[in-house]
N, C-alpha and C. Protein backbone atom coordinates (compact mmCIF):
# COMPACT_ATOMS: atom_id res chain seq x y z
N UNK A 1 -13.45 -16.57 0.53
CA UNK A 1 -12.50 -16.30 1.59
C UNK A 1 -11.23 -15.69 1.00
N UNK A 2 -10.66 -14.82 1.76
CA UNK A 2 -9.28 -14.43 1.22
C UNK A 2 -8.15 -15.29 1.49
N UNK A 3 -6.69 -14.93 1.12
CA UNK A 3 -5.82 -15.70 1.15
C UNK A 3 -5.46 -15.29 2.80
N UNK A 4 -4.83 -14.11 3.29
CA UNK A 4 -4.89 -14.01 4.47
C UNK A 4 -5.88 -14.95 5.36
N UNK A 5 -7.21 -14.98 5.38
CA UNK A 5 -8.07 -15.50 6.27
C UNK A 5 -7.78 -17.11 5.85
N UNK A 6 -7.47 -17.62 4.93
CA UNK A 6 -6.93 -18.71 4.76
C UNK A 6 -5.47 -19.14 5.08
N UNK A 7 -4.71 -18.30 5.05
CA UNK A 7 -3.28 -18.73 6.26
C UNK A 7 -3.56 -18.46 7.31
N UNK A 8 -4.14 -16.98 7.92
CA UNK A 8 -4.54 -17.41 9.07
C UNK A 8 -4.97 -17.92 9.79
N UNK A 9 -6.19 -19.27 9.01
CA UNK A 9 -7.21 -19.54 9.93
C UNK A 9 -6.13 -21.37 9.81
N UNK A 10 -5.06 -21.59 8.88
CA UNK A 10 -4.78 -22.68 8.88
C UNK A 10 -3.52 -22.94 8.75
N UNK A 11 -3.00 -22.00 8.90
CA UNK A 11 -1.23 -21.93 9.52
C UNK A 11 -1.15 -20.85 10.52
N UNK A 12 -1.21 -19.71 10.15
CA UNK A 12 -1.14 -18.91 11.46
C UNK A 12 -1.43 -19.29 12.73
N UNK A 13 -2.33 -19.46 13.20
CA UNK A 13 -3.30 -19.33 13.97
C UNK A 13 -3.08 -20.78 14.86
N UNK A 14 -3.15 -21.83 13.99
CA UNK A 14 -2.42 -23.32 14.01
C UNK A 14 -1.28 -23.35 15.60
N UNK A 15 -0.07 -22.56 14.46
CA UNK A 15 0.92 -22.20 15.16
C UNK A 15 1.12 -21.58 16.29
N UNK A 16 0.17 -20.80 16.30
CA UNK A 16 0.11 -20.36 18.18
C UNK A 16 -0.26 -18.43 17.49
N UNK A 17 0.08 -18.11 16.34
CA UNK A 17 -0.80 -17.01 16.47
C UNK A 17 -0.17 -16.21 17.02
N UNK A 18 -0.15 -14.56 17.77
CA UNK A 18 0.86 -13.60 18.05
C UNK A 18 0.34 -14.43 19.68
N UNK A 19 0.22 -15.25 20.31
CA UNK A 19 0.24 -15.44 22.09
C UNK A 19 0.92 -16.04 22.34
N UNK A 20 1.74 -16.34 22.12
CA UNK A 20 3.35 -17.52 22.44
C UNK A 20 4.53 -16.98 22.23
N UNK A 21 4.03 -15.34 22.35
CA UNK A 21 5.13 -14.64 22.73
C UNK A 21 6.42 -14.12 21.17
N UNK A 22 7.08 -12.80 21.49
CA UNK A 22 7.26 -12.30 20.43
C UNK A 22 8.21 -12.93 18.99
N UNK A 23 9.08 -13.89 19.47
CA UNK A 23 10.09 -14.79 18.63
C UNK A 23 9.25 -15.60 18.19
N UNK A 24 7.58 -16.15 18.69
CA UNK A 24 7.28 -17.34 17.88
C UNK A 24 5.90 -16.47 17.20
N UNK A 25 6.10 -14.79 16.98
CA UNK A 25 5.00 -14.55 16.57
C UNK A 25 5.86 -14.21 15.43
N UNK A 26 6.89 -13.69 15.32
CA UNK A 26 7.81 -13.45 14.45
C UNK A 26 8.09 -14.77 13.35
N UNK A 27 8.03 -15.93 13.94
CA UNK A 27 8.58 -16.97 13.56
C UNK A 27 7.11 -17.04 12.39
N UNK A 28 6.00 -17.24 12.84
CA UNK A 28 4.82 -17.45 12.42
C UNK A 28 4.64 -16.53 11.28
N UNK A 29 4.73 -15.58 11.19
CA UNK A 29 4.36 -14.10 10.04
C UNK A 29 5.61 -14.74 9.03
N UNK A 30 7.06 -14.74 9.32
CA UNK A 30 7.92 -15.81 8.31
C UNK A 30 7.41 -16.46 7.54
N UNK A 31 6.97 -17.80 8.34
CA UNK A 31 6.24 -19.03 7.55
C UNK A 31 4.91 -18.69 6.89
N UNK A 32 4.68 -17.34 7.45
CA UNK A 32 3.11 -17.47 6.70
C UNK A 32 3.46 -16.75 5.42
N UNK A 33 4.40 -15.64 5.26
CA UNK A 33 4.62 -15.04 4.13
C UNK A 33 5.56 -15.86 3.15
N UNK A 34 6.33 -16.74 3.42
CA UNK A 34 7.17 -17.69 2.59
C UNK A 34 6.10 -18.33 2.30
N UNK A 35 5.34 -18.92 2.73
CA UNK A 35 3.88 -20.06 2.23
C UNK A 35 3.42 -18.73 1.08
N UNK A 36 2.87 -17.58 1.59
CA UNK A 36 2.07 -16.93 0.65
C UNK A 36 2.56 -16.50 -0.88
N UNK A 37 4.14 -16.61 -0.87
CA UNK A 37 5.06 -16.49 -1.65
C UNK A 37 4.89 -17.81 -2.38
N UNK A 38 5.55 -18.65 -2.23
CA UNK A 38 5.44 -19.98 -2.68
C UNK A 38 3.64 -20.13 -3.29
N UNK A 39 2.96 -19.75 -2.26
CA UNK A 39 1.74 -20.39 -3.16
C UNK A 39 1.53 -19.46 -4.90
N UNK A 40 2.08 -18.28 -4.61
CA UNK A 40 2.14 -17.26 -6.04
C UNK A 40 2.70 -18.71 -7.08
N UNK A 41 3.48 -18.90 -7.15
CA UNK A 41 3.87 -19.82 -7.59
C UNK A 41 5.31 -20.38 -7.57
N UNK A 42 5.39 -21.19 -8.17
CA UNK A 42 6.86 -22.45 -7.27
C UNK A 42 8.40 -21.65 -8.46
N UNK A 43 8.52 -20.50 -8.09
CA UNK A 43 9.52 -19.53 -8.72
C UNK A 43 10.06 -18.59 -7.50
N UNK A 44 11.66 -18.49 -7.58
CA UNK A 44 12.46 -18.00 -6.43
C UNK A 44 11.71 -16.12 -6.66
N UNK A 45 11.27 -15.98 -7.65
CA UNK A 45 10.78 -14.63 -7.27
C UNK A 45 9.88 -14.25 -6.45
N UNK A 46 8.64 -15.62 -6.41
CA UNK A 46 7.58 -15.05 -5.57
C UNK A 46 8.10 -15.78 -4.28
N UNK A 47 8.82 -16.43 -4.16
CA UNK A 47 9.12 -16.61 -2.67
C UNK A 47 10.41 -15.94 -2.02
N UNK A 48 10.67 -14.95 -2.78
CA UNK A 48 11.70 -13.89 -2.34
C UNK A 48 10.71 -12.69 -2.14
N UNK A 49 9.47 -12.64 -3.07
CA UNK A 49 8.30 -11.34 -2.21
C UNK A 49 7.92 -11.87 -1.24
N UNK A 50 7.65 -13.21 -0.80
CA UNK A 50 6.62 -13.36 0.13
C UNK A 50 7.80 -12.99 1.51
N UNK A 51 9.07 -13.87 1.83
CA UNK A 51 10.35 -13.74 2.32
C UNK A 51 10.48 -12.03 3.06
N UNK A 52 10.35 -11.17 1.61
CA UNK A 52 10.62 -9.89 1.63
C UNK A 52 9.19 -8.92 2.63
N UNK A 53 8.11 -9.45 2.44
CA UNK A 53 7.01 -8.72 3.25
C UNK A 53 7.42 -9.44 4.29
N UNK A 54 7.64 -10.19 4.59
CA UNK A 54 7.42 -10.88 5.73
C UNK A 54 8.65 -10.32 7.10
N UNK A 55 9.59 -10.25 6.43
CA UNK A 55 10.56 -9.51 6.86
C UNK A 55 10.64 -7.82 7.14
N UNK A 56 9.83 -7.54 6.30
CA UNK A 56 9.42 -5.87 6.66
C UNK A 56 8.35 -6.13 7.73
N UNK A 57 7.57 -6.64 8.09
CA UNK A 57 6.36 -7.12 8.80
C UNK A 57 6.97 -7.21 10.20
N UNK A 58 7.96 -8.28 9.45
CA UNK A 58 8.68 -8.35 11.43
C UNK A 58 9.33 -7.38 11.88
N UNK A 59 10.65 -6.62 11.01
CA UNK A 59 11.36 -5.37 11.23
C UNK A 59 10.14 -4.05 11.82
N UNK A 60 8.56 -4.11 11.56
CA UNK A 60 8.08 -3.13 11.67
C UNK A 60 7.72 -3.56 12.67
N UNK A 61 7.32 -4.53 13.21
CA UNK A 61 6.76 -5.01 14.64
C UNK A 61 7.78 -4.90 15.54
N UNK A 62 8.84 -5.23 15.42
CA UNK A 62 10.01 -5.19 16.25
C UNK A 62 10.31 -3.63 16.82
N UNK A 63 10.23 -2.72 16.10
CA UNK A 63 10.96 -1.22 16.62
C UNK A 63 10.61 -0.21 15.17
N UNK A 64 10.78 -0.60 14.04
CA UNK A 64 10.41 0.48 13.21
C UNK A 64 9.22 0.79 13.23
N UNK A 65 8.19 0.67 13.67
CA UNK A 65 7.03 1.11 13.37
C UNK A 65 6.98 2.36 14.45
N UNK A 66 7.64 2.20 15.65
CA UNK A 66 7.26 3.37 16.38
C UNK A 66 8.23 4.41 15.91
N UNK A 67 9.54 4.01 14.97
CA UNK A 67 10.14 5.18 14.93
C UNK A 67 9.35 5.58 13.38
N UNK A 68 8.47 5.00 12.99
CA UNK A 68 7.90 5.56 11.48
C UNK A 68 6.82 6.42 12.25
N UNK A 69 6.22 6.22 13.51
CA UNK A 69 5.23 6.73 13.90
C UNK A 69 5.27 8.26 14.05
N UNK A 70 6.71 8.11 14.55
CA UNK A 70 6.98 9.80 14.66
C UNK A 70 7.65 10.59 13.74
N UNK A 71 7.54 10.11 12.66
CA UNK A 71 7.94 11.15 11.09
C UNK A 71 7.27 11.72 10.69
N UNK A 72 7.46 12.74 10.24
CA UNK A 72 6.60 13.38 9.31
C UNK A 72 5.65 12.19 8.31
N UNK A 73 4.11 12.50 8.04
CA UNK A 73 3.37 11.50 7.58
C UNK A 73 4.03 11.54 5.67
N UNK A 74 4.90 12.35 5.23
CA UNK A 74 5.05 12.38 4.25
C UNK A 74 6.33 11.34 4.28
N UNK A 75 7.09 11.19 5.47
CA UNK A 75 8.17 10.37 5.36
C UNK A 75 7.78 8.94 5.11
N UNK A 76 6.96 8.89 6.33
CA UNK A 76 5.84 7.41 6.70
C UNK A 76 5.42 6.84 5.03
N UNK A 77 4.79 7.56 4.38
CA UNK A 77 4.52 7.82 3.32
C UNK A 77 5.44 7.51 2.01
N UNK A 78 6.42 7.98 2.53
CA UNK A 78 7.32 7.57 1.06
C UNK A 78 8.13 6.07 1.67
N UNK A 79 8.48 6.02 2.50
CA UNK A 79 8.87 4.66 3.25
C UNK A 79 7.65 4.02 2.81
N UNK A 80 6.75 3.74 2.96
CA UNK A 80 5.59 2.86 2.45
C UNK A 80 5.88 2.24 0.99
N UNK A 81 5.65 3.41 0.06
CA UNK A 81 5.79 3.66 -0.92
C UNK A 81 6.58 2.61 -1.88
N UNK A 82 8.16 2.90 -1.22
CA UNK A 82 9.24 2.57 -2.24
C UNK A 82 8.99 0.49 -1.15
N UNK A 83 8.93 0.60 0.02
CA UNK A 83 9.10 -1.13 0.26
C UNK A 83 8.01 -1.96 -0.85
N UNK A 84 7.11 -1.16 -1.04
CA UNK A 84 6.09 -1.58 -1.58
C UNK A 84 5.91 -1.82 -3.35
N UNK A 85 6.89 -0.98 -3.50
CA UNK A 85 7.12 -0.81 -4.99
C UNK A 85 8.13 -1.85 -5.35
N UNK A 86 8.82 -1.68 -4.35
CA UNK A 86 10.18 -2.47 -4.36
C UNK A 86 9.61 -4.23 -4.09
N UNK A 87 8.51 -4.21 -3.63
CA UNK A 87 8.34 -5.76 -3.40
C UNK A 87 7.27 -6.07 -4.81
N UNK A 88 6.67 -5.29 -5.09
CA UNK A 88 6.31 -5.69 -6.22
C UNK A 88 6.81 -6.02 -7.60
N UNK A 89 8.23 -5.12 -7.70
CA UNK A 89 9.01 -5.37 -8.76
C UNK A 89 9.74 -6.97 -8.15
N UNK A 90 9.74 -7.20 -7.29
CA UNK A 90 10.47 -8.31 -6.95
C UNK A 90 9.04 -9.14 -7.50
N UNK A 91 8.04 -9.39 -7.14
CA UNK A 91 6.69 -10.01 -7.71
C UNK A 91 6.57 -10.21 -9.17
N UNK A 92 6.77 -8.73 -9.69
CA UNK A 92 7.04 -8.83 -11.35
C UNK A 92 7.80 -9.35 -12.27
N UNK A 93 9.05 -9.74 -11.26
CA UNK A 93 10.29 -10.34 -12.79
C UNK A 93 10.51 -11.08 -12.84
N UNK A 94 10.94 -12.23 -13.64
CA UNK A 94 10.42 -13.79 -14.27
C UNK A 94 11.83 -14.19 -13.41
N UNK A 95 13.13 -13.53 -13.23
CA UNK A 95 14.21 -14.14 -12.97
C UNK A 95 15.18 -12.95 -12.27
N UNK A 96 15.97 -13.73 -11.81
CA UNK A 96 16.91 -12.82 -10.85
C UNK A 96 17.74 -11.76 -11.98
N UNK A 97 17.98 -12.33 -13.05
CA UNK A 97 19.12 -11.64 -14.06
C UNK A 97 17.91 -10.33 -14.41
N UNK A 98 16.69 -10.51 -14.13
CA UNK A 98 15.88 -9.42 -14.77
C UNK A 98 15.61 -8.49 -13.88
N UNK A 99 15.45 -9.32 -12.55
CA UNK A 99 15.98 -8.24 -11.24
C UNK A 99 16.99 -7.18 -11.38
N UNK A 100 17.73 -8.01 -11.86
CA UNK A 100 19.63 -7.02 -11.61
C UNK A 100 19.26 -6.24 -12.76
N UNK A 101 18.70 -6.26 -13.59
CA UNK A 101 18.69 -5.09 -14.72
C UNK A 101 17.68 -4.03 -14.36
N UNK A 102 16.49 -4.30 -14.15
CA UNK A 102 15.52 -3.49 -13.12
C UNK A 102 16.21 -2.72 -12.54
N UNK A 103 17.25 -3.59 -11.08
CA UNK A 103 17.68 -2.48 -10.26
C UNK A 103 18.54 -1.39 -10.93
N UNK A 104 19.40 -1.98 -12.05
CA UNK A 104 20.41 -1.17 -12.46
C UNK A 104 19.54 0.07 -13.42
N UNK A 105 18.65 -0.48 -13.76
CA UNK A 105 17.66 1.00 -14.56
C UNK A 105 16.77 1.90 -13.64
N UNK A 106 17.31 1.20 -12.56
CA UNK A 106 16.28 2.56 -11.67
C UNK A 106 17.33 2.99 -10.59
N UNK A 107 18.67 2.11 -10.89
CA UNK A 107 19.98 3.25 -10.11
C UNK A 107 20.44 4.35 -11.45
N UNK A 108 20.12 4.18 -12.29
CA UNK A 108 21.05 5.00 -13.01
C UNK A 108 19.27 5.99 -13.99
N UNK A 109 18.11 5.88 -13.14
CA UNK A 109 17.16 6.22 -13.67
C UNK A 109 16.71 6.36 -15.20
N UNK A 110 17.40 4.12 -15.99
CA UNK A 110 16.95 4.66 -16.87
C UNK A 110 18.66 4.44 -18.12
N UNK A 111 17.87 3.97 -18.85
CA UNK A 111 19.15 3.91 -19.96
C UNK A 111 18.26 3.47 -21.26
N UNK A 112 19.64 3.59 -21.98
CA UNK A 112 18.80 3.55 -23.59
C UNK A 112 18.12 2.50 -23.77
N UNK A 113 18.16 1.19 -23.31
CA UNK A 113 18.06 0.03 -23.34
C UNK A 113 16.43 0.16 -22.26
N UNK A 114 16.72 0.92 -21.51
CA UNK A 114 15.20 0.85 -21.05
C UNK A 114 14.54 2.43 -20.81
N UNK A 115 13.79 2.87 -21.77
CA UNK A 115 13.49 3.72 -21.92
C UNK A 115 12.50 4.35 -20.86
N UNK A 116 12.48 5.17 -20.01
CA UNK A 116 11.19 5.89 -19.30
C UNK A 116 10.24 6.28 -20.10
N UNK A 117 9.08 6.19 -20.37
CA UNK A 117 8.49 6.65 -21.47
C UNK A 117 7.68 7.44 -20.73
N UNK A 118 7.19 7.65 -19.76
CA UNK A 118 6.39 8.18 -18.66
C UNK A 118 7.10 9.80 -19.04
N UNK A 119 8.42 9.82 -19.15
CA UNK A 119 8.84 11.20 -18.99
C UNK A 119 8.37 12.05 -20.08
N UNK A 120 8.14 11.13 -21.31
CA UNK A 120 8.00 12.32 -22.39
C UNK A 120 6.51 11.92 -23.03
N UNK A 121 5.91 11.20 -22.09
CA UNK A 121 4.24 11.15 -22.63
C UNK A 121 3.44 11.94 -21.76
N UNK A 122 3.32 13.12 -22.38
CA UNK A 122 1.89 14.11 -21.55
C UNK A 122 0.85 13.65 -21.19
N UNK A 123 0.06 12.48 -21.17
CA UNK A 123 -1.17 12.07 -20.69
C UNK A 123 -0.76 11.33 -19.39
N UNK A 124 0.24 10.44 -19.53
CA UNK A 124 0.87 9.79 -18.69
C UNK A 124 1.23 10.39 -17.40
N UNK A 125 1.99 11.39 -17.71
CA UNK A 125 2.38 12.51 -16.51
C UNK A 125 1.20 13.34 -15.80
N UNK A 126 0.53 13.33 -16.62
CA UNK A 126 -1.03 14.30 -15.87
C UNK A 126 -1.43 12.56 -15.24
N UNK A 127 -1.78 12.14 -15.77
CA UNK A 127 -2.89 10.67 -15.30
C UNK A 127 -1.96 10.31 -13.86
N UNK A 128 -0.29 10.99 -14.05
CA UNK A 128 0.12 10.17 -12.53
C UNK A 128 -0.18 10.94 -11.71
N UNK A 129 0.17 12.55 -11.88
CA UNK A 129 -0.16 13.65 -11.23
C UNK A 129 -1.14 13.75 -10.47
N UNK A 130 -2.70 13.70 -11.41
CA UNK A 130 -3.94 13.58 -10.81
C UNK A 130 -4.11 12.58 -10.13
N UNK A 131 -3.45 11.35 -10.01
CA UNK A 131 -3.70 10.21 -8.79
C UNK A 131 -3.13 10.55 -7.78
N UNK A 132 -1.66 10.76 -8.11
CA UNK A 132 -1.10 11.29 -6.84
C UNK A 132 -2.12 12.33 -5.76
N UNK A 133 -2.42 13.20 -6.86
CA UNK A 133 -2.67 14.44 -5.84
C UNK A 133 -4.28 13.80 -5.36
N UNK A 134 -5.29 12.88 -6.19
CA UNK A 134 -6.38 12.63 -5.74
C UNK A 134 -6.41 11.39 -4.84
N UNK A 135 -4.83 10.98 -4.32
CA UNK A 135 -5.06 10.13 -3.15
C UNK A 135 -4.33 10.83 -2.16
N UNK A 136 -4.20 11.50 -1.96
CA UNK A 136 -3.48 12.38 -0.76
C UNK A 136 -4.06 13.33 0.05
N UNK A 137 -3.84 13.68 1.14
CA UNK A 137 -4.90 14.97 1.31
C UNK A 137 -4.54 15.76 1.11
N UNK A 138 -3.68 16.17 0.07
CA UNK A 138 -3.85 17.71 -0.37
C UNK A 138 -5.60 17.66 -1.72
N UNK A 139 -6.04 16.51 -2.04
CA UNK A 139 -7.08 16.59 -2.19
C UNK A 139 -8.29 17.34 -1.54
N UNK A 140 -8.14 16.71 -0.11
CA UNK A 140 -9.35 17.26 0.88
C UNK A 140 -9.16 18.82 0.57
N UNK A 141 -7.75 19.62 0.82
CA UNK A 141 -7.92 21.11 0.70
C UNK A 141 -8.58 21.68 -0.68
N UNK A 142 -8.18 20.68 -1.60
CA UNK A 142 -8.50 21.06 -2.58
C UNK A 142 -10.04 21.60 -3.44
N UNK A 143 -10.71 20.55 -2.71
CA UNK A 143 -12.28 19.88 -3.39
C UNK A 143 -12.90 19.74 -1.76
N UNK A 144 -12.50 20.41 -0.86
CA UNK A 144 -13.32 20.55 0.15
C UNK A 144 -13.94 18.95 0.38
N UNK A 145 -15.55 19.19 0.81
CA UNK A 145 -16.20 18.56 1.19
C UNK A 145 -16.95 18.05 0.24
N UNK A 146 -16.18 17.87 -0.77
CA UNK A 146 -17.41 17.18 -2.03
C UNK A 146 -16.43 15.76 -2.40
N UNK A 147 -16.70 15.03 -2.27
CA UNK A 147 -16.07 13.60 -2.38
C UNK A 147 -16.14 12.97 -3.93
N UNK A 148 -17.12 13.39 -4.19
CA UNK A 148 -17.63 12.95 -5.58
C UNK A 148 -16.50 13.58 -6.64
N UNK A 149 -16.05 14.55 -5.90
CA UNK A 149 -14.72 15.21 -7.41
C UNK A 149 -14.03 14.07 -7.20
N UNK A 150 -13.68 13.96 -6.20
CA UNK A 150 -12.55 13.25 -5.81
C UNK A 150 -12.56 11.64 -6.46
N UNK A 151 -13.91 11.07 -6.35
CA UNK A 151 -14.33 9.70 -6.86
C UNK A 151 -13.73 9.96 -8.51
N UNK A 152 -14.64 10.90 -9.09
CA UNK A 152 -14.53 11.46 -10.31
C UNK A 152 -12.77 11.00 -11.02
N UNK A 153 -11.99 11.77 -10.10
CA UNK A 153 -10.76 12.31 -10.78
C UNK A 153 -10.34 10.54 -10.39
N UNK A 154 -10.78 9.66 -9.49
CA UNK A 154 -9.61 8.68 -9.44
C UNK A 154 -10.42 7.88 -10.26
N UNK A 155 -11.50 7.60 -10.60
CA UNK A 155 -11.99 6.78 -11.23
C UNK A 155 -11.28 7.09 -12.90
N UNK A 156 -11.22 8.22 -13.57
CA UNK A 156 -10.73 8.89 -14.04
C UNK A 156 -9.55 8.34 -14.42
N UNK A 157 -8.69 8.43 -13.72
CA UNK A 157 -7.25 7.79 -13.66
C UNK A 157 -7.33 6.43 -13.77
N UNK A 158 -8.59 5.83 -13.04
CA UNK A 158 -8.27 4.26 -13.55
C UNK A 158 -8.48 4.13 -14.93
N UNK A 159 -9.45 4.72 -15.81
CA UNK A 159 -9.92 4.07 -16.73
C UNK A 159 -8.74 4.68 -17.76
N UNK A 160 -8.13 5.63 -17.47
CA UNK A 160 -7.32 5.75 -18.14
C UNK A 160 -5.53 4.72 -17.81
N UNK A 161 -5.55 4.24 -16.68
CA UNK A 161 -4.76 3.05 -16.69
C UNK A 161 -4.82 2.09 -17.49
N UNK A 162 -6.35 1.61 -17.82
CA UNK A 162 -6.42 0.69 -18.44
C UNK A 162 -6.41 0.66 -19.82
N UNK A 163 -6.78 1.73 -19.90
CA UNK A 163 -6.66 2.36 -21.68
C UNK A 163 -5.13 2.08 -21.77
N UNK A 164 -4.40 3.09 -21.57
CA UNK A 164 -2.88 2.63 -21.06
C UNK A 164 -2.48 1.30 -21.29
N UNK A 165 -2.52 0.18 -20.66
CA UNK A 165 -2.24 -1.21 -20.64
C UNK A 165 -2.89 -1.45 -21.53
N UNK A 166 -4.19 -1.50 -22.05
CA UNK A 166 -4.57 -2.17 -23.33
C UNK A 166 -4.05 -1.31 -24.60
N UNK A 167 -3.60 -0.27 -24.82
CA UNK A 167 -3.02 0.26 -25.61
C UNK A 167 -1.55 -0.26 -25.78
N UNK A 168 -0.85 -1.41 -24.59
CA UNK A 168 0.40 -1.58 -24.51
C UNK A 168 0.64 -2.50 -25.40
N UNK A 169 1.57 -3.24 -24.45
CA UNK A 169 2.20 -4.82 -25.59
C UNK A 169 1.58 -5.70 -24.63
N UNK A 170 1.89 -6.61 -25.61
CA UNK A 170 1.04 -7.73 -24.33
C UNK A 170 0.86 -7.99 -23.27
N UNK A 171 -0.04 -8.03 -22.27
CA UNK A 171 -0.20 -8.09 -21.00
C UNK A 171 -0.84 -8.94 -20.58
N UNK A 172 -0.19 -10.19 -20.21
CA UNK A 172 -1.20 -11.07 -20.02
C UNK A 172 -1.69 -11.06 -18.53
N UNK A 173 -3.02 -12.03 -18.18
CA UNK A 173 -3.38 -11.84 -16.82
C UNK A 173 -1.71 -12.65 -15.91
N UNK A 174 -1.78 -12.00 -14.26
CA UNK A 174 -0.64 -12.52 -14.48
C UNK A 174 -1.32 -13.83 -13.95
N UNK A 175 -1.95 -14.51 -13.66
CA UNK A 175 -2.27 -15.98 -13.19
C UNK A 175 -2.29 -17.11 -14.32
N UNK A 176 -2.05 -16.29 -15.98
CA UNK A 176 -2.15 -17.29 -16.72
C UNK A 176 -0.95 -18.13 -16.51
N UNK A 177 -0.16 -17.61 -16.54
CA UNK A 177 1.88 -17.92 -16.16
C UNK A 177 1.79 -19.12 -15.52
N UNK A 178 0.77 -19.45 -14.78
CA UNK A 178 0.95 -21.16 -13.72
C UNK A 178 0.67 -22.32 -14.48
C-alpha cells in the first residue's frame, strides 16, 4: 500500500474526506500533510515539508489552480517546478541554519563556499539538457512518433545520475538517518 492510500484510508477519509464542505476539506489535507511530514521523521524539517505541500495543496484548491490553468503551460510549468524544488530542499536539510545558507546560495546563485559545479562540468550540463528536453514536448517534435528514442535518452540520463551520485561523496540512503 502507499503512504497516501494509507492516510487516506485512515485519517483522511476518517475525517469526513472533501464532503463536509470546503474549510473541513482544507482542514483535513493540513492534518494529513503535517502527519505525512512528521511520519518522514520527528525533525522540524520534515514537518515544515509536509506543512509546506499541504499549504500549496490548499492555496491551489482555493483559487490558484484556475488562475495556473490559464497560463501559458510553460508558466504552469515553471510554477510547478520551483514549489517543488523548493519543498524538497526543505526535505533535504538536517536544520534550519542549513536552510538559511541554501537559501542564501541560491539568492546570490552561489558563492565560494558553495560551489555550482554543474556550471563547469560538461557531462553534467548535457545529462541536464537531455532530460530537460526528453521530458518536455519539445521532445515529441523532435523524435516524432518513435517513443523508444525518447525511453533511450531518459533512461540514459538516469544511469548517468547514478553514476553521478556514486561517483560523489557520501550518499547515504536517506531512510538510514531514523
Amino acid at each position: 500500500t502507499t503512504l497516501w492510500r494509507f492516510f487516506g484510508d485512515y485519517v483522511y477519509f476518517p475525517l469526513g474526506g472533501n464532503r463536509l464542505g470546503r474549510l473541513r476539506t482544507y482542514r483535513n489535507l493540513f492534518i494529513v500533510f503535517f502527519l505525512c511530514g512528521f511520519w518522514h521523521g520527528a525533525a522540524w524539517n520534515f514537518v515544515l515539508w509536509g506543512v509546506y505541500f499541504g499549504v500549496f495543496l490548499i492555496i491551489e484548491r482555493m483559487k490558484l489552480r484556475s488562475v495556473l490553468d490559464r497560463l501559458p503551460s510553460a508558466m504552469s510549468w515553471g510554477y510547478t517546478m520551483l514549489v517543488v524544488m523548493f519543498g524538497w530542499l526543505l526535505f533535504r536539510v538536517e536544520d534550519m541554519n542549513q536552510l538559511q545558507s541554501a537559501l542564501n546560495a541560491l539568492g546570490t546563485l552561489g558563492s565560494a563556499s558553495v560551489p555550482l559545479k554543474f556550471l563547469t562540468d560538461g557531462w553534467l550540463i548535457t545529462a541536464t539538457l537531455v532530460a530537460i528536453v526528453a521530458s518536455t514536448p519539445v521532445m515529441q517534435r523532435v523524435v516524432g512518433n518513435r517513443p523508444i528514442v525518447q525511453d533511450v535518452l531518459l533512461l540514459s540520463c538516469f544511469v548517468l545520475s547514478i553514476a553521478f551520485l556514486a561517483a560523489g561523496t557520501y550518499n547515504p540512503f536517506i531512510y538510514f538517518r531514523f
